[in-house]
PDB file of N, CA and C in Angstrom:
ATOM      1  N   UNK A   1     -32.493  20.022 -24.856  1.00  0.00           N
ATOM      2  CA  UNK A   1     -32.770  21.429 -24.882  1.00  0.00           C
ATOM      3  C   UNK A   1     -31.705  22.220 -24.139  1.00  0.00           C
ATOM      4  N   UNK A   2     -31.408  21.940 -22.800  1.00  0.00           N
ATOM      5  CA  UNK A   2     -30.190  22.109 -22.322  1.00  0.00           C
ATOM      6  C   UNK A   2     -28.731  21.710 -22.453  1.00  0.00           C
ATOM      7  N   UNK A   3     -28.824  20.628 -23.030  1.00  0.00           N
ATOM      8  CA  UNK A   3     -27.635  20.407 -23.473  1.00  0.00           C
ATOM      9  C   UNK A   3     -26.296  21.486 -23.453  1.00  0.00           C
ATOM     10  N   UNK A   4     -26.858  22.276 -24.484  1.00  0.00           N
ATOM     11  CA  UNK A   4     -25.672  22.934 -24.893  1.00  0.00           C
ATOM     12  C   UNK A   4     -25.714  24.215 -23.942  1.00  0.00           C
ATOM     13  N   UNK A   5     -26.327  24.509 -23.061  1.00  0.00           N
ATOM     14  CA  UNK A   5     -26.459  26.076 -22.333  1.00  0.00           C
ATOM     15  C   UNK A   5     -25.216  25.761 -21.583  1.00  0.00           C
ATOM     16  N   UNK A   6     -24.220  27.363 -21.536  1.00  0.00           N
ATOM     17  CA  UNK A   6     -23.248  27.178 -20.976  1.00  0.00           C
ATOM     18  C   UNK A   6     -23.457  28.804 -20.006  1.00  0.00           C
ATOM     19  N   UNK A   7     -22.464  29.028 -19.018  1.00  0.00           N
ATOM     20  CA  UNK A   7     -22.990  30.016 -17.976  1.00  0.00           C
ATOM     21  C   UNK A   7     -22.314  30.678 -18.465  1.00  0.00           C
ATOM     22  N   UNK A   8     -22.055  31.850 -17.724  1.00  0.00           N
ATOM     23  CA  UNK A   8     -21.105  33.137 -18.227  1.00  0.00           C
ATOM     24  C   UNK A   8     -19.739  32.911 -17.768  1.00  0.00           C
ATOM     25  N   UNK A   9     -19.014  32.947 -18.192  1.00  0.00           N
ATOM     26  CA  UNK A   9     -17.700  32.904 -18.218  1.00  0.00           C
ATOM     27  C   UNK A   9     -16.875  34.008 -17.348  1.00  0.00           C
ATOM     28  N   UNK A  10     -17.753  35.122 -17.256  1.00  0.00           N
ATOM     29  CA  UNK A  10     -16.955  36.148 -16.730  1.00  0.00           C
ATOM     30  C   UNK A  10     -16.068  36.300 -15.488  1.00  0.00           C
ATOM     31  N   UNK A  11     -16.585  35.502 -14.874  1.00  0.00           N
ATOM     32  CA  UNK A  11     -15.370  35.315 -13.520  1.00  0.00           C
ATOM     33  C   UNK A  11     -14.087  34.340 -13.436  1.00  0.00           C
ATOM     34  N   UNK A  12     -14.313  33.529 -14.540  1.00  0.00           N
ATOM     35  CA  UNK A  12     -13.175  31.913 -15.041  1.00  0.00           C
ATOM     36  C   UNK A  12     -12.292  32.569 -15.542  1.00  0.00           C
ATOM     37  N   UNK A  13     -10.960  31.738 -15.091  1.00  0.00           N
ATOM     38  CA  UNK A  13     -10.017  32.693 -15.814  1.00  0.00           C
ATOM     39  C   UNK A  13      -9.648  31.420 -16.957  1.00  0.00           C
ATOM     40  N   UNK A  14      -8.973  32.114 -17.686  1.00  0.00           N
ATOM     41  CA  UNK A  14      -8.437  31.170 -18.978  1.00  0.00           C
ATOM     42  C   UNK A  14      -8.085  29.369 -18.687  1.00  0.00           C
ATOM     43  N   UNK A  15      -7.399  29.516 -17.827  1.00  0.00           N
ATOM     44  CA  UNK A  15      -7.360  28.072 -17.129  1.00  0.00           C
ATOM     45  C   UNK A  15      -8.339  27.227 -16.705  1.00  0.00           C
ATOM     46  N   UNK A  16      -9.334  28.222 -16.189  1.00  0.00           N
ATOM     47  CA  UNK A  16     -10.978  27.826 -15.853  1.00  0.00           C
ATOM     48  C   UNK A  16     -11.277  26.831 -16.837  1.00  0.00           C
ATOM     49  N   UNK A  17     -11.548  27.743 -17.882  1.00  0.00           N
ATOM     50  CA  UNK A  17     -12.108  27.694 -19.226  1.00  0.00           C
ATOM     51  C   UNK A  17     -11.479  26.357 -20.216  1.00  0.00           C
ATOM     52  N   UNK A  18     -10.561  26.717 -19.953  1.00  0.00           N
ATOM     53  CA  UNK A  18      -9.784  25.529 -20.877  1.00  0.00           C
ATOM     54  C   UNK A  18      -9.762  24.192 -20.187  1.00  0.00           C
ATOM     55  N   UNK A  19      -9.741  24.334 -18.901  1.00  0.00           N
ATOM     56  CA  UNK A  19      -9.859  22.537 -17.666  1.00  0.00           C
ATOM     57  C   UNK A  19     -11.510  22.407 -18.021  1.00  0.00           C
ATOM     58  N   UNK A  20     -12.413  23.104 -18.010  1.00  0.00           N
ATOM     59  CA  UNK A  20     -13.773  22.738 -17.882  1.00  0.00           C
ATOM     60  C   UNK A  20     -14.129  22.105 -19.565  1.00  0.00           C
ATOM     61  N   UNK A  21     -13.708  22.811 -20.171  1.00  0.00           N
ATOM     62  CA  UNK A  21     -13.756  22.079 -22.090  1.00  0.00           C
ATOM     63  C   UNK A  21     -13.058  21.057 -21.878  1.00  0.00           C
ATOM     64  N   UNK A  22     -11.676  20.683 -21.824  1.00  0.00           N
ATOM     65  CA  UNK A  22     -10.979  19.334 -21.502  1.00  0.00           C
ATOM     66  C   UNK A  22     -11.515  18.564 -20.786  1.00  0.00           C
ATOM     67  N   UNK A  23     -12.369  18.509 -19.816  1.00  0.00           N
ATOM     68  CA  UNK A  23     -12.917  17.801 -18.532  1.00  0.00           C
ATOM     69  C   UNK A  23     -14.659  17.250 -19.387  1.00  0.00           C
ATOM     70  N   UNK A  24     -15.350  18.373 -20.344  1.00  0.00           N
ATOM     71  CA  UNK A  24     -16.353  18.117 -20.910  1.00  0.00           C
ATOM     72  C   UNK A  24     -15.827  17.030 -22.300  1.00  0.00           C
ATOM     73  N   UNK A  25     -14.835  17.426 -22.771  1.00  0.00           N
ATOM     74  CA  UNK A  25     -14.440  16.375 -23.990  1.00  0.00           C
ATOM     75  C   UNK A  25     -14.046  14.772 -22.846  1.00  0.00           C
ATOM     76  N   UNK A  26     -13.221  14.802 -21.855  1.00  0.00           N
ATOM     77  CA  UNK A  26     -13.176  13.931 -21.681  1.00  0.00           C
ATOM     78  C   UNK A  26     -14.790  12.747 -20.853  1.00  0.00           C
ATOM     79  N   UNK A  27     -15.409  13.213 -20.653  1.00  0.00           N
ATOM     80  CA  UNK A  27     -16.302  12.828 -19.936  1.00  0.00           C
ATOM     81  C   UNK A  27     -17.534  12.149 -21.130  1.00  0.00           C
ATOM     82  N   UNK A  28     -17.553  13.140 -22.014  1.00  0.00           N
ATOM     83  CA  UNK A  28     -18.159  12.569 -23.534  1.00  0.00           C
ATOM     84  C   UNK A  28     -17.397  11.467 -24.071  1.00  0.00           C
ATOM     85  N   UNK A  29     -16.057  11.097 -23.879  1.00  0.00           N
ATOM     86  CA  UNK A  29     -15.580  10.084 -24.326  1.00  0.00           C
ATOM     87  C   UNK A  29     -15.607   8.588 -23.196  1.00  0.00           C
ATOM     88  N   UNK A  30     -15.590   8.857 -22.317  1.00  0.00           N
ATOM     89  CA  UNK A  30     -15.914   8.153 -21.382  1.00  0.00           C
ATOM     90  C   UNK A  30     -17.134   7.548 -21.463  1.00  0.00           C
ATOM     91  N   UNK A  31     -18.145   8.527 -21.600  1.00  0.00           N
ATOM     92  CA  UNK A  31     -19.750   8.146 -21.445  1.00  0.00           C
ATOM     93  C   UNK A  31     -19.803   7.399 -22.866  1.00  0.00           C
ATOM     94  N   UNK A  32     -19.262   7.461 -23.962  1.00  0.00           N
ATOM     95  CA  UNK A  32     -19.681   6.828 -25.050  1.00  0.00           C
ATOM     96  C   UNK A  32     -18.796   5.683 -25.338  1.00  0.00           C
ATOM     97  N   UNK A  33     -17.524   5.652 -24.662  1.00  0.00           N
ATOM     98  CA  UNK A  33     -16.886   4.115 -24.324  1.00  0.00           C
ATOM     99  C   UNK A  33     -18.010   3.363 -23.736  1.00  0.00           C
ATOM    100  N   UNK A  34     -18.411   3.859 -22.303  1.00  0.00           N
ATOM    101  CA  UNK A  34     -19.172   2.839 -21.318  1.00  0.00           C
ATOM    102  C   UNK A  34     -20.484   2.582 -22.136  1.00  0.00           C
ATOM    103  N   UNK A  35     -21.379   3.263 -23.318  1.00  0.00           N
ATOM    104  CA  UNK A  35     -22.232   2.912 -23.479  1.00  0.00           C
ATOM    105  C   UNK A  35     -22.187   2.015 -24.891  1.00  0.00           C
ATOM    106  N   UNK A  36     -21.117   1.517 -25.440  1.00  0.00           N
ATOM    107  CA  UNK A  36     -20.454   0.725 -26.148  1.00  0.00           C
ATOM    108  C   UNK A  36     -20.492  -0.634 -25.722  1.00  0.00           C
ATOM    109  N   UNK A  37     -20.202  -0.536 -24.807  1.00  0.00           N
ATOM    110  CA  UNK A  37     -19.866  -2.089 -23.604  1.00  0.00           C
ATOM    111  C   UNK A  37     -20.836  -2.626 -23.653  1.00  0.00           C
ATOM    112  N   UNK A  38     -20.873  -4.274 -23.137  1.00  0.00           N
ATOM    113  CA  UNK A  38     -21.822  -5.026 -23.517  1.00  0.00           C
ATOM    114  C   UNK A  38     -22.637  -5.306 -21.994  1.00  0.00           C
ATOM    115  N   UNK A  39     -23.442  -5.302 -21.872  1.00  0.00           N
ATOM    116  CA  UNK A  39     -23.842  -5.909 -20.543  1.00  0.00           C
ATOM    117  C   UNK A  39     -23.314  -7.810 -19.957  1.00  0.00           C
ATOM    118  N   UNK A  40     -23.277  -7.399 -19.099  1.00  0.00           N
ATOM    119  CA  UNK A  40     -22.999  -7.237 -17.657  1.00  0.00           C
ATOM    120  C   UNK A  40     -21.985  -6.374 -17.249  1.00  0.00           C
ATOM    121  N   UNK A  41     -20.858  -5.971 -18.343  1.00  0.00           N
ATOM    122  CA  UNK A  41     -20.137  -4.834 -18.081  1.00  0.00           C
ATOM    123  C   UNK A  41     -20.090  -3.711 -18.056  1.00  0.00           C
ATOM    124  N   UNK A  42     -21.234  -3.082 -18.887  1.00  0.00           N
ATOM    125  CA  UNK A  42     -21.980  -1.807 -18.678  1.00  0.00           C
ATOM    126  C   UNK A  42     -22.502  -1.692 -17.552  1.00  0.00           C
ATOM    127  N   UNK A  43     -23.470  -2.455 -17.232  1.00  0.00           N
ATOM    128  CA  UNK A  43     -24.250  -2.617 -16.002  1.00  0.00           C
ATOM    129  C   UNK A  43     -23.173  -2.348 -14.944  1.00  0.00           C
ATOM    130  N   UNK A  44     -22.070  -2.920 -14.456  1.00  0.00           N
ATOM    131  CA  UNK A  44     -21.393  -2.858 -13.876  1.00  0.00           C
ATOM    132  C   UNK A  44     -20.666  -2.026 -13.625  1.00  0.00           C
ATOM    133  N   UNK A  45     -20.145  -1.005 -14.958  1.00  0.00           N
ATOM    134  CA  UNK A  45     -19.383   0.070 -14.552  1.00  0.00           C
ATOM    135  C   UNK A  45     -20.280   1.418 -14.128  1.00  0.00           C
ATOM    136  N   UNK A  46     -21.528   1.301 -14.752  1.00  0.00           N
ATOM    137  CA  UNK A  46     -22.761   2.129 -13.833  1.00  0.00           C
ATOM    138  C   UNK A  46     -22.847   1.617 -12.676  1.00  0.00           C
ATOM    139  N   UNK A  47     -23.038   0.692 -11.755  1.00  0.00           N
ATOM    140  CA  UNK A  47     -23.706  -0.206 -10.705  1.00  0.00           C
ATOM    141  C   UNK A  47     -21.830   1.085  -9.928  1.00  0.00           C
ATOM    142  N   UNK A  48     -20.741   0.961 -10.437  1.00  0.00           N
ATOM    143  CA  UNK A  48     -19.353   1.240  -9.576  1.00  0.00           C
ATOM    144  C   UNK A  48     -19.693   2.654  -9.643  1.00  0.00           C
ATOM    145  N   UNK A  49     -19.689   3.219 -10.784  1.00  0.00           N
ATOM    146  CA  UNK A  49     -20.130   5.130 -10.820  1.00  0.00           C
ATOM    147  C   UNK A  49     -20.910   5.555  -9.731  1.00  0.00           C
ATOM    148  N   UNK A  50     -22.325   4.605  -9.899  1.00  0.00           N
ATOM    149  CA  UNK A  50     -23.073   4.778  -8.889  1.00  0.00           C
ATOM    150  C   UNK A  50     -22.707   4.809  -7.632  1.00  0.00           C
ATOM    151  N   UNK A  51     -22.440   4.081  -7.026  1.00  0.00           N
ATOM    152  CA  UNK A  51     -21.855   3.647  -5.663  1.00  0.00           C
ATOM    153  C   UNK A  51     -20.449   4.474  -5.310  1.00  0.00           C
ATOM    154  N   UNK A  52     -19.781   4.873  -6.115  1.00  0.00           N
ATOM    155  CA  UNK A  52     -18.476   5.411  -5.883  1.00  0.00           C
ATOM    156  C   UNK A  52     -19.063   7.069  -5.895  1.00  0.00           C
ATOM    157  N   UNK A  53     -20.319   7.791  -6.421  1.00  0.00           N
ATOM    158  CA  UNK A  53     -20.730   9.108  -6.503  1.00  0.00           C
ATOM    159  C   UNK A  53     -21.524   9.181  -5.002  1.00  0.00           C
ATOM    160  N   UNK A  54     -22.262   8.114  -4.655  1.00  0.00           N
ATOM    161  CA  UNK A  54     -22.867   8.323  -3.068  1.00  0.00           C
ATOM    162  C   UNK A  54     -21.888   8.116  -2.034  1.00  0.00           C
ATOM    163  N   UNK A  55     -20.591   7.653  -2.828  1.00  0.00           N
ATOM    164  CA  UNK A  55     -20.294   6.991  -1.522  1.00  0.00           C
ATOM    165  C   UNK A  55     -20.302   5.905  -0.535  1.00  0.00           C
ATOM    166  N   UNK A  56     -21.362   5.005  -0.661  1.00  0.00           N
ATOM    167  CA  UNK A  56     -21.776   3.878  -0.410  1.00  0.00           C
ATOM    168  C   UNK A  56     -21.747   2.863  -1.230  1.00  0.00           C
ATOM    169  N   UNK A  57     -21.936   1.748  -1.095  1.00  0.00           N
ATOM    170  CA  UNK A  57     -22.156   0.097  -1.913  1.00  0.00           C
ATOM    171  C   UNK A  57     -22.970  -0.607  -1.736  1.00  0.00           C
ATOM    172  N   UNK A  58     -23.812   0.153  -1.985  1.00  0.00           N
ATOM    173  CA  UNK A  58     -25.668  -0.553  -1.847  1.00  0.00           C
ATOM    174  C   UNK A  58     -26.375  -0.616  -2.825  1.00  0.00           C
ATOM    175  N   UNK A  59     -25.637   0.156  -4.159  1.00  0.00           N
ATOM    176  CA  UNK A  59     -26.551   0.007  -5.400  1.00  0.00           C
ATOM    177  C   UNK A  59     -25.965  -1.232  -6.472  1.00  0.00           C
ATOM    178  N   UNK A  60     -27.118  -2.014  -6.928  1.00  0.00           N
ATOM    179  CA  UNK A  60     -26.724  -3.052  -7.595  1.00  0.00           C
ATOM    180  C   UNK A  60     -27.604  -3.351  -8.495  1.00  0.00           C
ATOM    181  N   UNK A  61     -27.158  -3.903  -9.097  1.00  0.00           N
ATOM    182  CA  UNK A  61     -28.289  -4.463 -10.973  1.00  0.00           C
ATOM    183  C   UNK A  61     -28.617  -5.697 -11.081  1.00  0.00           C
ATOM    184  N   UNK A  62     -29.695  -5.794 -11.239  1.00  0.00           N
ATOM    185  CA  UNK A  62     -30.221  -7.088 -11.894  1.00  0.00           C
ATOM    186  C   UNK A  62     -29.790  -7.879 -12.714  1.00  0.00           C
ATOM    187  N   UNK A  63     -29.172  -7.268 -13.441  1.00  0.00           N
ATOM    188  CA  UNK A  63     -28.041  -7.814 -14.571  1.00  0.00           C
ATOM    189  C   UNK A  63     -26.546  -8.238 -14.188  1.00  0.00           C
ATOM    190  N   UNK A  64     -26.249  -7.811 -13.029  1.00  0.00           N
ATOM    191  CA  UNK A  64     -25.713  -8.903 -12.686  1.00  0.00           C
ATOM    192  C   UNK A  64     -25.414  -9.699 -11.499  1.00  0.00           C
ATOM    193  N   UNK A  65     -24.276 -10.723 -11.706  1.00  0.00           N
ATOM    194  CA  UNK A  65     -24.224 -11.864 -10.695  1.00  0.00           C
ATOM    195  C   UNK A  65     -24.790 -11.908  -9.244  1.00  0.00           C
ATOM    196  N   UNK A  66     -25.714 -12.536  -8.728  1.00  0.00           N
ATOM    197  CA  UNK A  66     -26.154 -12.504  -7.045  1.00  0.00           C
ATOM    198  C   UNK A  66     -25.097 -12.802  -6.221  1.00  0.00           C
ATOM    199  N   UNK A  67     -24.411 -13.677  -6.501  1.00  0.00           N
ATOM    200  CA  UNK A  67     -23.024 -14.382  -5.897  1.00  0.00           C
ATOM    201  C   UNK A  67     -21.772 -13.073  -5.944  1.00  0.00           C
ATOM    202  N   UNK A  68     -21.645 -13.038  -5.088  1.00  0.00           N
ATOM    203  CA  UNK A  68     -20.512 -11.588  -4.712  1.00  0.00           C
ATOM    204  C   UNK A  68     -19.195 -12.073  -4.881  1.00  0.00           C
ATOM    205  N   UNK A  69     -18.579 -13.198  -5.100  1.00  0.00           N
ATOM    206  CA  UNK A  69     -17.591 -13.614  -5.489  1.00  0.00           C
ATOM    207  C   UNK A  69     -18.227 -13.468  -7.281  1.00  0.00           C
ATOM    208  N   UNK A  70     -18.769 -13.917  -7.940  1.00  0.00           N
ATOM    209  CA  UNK A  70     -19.250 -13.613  -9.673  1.00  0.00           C
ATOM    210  C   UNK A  70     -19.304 -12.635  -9.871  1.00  0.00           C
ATOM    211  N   UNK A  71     -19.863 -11.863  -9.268  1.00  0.00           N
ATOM    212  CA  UNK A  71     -19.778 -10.290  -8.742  1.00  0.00           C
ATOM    213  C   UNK A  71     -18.497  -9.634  -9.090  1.00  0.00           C
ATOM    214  N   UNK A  72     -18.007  -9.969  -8.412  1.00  0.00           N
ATOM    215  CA  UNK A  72     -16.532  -9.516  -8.252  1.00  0.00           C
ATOM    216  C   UNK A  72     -15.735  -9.848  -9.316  1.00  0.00           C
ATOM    217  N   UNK A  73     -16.107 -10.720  -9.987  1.00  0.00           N
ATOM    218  CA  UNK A  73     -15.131 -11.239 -11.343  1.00  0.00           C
ATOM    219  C   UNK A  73     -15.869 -10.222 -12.653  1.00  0.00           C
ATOM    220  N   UNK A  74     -16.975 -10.399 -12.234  1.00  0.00           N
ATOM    221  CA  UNK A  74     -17.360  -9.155 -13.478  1.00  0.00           C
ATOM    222  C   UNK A  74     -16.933  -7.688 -13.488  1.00  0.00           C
ATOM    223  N   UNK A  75     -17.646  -7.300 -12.661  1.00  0.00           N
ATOM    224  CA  UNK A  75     -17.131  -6.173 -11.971  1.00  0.00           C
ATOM    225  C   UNK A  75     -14.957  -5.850 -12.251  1.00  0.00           C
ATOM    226  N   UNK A  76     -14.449  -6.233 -12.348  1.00  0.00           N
ATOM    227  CA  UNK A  76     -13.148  -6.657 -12.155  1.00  0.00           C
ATOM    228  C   UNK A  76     -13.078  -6.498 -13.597  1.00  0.00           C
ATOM    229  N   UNK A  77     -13.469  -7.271 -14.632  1.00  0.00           N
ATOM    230  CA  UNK A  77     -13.247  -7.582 -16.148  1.00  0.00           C
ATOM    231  C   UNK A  77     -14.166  -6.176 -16.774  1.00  0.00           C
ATOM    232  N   UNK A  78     -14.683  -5.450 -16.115  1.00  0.00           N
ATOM    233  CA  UNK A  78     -15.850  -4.330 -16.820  1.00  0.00           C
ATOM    234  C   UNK A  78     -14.455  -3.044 -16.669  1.00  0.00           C
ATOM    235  N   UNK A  79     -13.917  -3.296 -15.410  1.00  0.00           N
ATOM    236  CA  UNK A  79     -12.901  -2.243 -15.220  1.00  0.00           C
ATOM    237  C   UNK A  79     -11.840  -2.224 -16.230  1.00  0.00           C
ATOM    238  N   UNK A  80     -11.578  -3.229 -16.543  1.00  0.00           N
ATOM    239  CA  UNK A  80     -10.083  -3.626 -17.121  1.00  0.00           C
ATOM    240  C   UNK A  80     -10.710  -3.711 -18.567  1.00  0.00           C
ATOM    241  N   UNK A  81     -11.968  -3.721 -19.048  1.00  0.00           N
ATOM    242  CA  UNK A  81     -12.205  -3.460 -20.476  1.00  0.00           C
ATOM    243  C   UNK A  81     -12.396  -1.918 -20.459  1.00  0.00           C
ATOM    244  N   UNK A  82     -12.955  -1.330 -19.887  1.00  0.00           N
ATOM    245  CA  UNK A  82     -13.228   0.221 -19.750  1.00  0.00           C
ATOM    246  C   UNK A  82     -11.905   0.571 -19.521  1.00  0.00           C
ATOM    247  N   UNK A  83     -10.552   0.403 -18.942  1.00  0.00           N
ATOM    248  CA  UNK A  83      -9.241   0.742 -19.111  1.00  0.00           C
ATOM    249  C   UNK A  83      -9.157   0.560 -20.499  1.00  0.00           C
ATOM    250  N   UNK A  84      -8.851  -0.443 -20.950  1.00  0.00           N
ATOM    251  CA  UNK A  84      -8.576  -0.593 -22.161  1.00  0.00           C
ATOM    252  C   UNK A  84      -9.152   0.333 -22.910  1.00  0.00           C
ATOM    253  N   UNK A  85     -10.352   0.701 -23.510  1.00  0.00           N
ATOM    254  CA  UNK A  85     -11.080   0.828 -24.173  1.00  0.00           C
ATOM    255  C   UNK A  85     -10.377   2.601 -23.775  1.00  0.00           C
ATOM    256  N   UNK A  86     -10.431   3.468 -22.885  1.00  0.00           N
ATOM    257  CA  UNK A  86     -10.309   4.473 -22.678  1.00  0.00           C
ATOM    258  C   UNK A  86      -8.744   4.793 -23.390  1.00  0.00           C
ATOM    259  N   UNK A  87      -8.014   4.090 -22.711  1.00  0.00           N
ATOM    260  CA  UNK A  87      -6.212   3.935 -23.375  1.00  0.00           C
ATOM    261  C   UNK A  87      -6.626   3.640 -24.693  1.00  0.00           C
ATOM    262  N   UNK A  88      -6.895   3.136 -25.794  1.00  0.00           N
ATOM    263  CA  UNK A  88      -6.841   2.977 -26.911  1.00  0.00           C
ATOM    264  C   UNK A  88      -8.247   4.371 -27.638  1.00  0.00           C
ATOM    265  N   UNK A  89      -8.508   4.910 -26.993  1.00  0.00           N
ATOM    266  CA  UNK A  89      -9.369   5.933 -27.466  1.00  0.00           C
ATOM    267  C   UNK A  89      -8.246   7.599 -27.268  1.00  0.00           C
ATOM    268  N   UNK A  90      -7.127   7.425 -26.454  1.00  0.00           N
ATOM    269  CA  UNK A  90      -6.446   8.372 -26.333  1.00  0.00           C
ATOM    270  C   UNK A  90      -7.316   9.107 -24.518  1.00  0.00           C
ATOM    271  N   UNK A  91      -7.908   8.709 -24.060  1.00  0.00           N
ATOM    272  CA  UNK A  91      -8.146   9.682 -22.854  1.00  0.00           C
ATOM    273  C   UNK A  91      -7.364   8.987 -21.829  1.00  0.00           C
ATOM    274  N   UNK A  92      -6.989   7.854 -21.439  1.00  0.00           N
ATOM    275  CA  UNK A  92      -5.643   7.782 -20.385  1.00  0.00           C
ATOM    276  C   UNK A  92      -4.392   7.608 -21.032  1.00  0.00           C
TER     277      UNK A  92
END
């Protein structure tokens, strides 16, 4: 329903306007790379969003590895497919 509501523009100047559309296209392409991905690497690049938006490294998924070294190898391979995946979509 909200989706599409956008505010008034009247104080943005052209540059505003044009970084906030570029910043909304890129973020739609992002969000629909990561929700492409397969789990444990989805899981994972949410589980990093998460933790990298609070600030902290306390949020973690069930889905994946308990072992923080396995952890770390997934986590690691979710990044480097989400690179990929972003570079071959044109947003890096």
């Amino acid at each position: 329903m909200f989706r599409n509501a956008k505010s008034s523009k009247q104080w943005d100047t052209t540059e505003d306007i044009v970084d906030a559309e570029i910043n909304s296209k890129i973020m739609k392409a992002v969000d629909f790379q990561v929700s492409e991905m397969q789990d444990p690497y989805k899981a994972g690049i949410y589980v990093l969003a998460r933790n990298c938006y609070t600030g902290r490294s306390v949020w973690m998924s069930p889905r994946l590895p308990q072992d923080p070294a396995e952890r770390g190898v997934v986590l690691a391979e979710a990044r480097t497919q989400l690179i990929k995946r972003l570079v071959s979509a044109g947003v890096m």
